[in-house]
N, C-alpha and C. Protein backbone atom coordinates (compact mmCIF):
# COMPACT_ATOMS: atom_id res chain seq x y z
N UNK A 1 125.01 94.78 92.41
CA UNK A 1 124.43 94.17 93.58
C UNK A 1 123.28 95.05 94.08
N UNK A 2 122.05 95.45 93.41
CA UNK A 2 120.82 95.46 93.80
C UNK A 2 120.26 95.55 94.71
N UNK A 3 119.88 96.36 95.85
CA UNK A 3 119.51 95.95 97.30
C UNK A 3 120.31 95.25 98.22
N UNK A 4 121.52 95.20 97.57
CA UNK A 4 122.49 95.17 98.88
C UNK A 4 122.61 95.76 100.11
N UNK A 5 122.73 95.38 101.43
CA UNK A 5 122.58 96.44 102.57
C UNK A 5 120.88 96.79 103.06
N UNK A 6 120.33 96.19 102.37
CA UNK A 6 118.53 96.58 102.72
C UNK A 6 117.92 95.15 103.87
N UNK A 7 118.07 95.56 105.06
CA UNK A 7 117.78 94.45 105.93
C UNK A 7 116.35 94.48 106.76
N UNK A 8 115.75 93.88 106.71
CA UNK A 8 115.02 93.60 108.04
C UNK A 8 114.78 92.81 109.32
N UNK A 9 114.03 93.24 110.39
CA UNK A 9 114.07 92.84 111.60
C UNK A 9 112.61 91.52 111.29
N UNK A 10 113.15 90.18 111.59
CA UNK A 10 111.82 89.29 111.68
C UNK A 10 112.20 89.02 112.98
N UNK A 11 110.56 88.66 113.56
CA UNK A 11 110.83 87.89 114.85
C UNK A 11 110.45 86.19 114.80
N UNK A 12 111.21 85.62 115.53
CA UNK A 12 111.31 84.22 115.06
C UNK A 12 110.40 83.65 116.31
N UNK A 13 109.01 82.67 116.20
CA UNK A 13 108.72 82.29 117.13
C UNK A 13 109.52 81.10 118.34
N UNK A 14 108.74 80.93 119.42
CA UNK A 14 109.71 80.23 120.04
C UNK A 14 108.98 78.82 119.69
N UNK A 15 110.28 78.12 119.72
CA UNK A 15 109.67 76.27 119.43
C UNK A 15 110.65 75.63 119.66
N UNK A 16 110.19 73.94 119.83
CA UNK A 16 110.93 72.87 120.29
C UNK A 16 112.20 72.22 119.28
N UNK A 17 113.48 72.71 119.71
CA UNK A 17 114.41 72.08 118.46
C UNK A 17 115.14 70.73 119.23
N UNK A 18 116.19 70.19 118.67
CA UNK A 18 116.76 68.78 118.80
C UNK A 18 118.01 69.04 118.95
N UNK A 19 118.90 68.40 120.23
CA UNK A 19 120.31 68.26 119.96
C UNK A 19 120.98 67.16 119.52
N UNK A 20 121.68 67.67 117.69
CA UNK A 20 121.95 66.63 117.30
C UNK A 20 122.28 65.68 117.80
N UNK A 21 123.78 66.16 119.00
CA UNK A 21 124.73 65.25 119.22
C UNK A 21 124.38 64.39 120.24
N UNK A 22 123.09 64.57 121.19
CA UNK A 22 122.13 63.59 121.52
C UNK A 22 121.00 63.21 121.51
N UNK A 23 120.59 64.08 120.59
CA UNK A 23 118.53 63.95 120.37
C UNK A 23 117.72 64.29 121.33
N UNK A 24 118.30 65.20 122.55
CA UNK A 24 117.37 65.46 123.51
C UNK A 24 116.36 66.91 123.08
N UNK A 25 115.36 66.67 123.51
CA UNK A 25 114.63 67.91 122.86
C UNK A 25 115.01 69.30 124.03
N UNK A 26 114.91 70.45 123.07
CA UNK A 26 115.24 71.52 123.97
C UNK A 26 114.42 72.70 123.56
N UNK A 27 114.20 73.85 124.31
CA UNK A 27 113.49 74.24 123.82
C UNK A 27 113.93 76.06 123.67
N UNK A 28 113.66 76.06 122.29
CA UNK A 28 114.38 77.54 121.95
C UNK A 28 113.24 78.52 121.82
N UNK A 29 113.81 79.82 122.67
CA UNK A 29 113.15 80.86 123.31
C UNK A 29 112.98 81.68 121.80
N UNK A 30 111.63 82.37 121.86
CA UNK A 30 111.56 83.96 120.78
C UNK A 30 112.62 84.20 120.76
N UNK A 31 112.87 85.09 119.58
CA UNK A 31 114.08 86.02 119.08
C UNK A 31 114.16 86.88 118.09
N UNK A 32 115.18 87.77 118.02
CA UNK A 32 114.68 88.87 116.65
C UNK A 32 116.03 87.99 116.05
N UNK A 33 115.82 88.30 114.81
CA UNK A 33 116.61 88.30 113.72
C UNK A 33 116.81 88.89 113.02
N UNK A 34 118.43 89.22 111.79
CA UNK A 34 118.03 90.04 110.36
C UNK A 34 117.70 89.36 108.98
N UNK A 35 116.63 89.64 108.51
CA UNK A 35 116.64 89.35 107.37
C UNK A 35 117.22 89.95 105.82
C-alpha cells in the first residue's frame, strides 16, 4: 500500500447544493477538507 497515510488539506469552495428529500436549494459555506 504505496502512499498510504500521505494526506492533504484542499479547500472546498462555497456553493449552492439541493435537499434531496425536498429540493429546496441551500447554500453550503467554504470548508477545508482531507484529501
Amino acid at each position: 500500500m504505496s502512499g498510504f497515510g500521505t494526506f492533504s488539506v484542499v479547500k472546498r469552495k462555497a456553493r449552492i447544493g439541493r435537499n434531496p428529500k425536498t429540493g429546496e436549494a441551500i447554500r453550503i459555506l467554504m470548508h477545508s477538507t482531507m484529501n
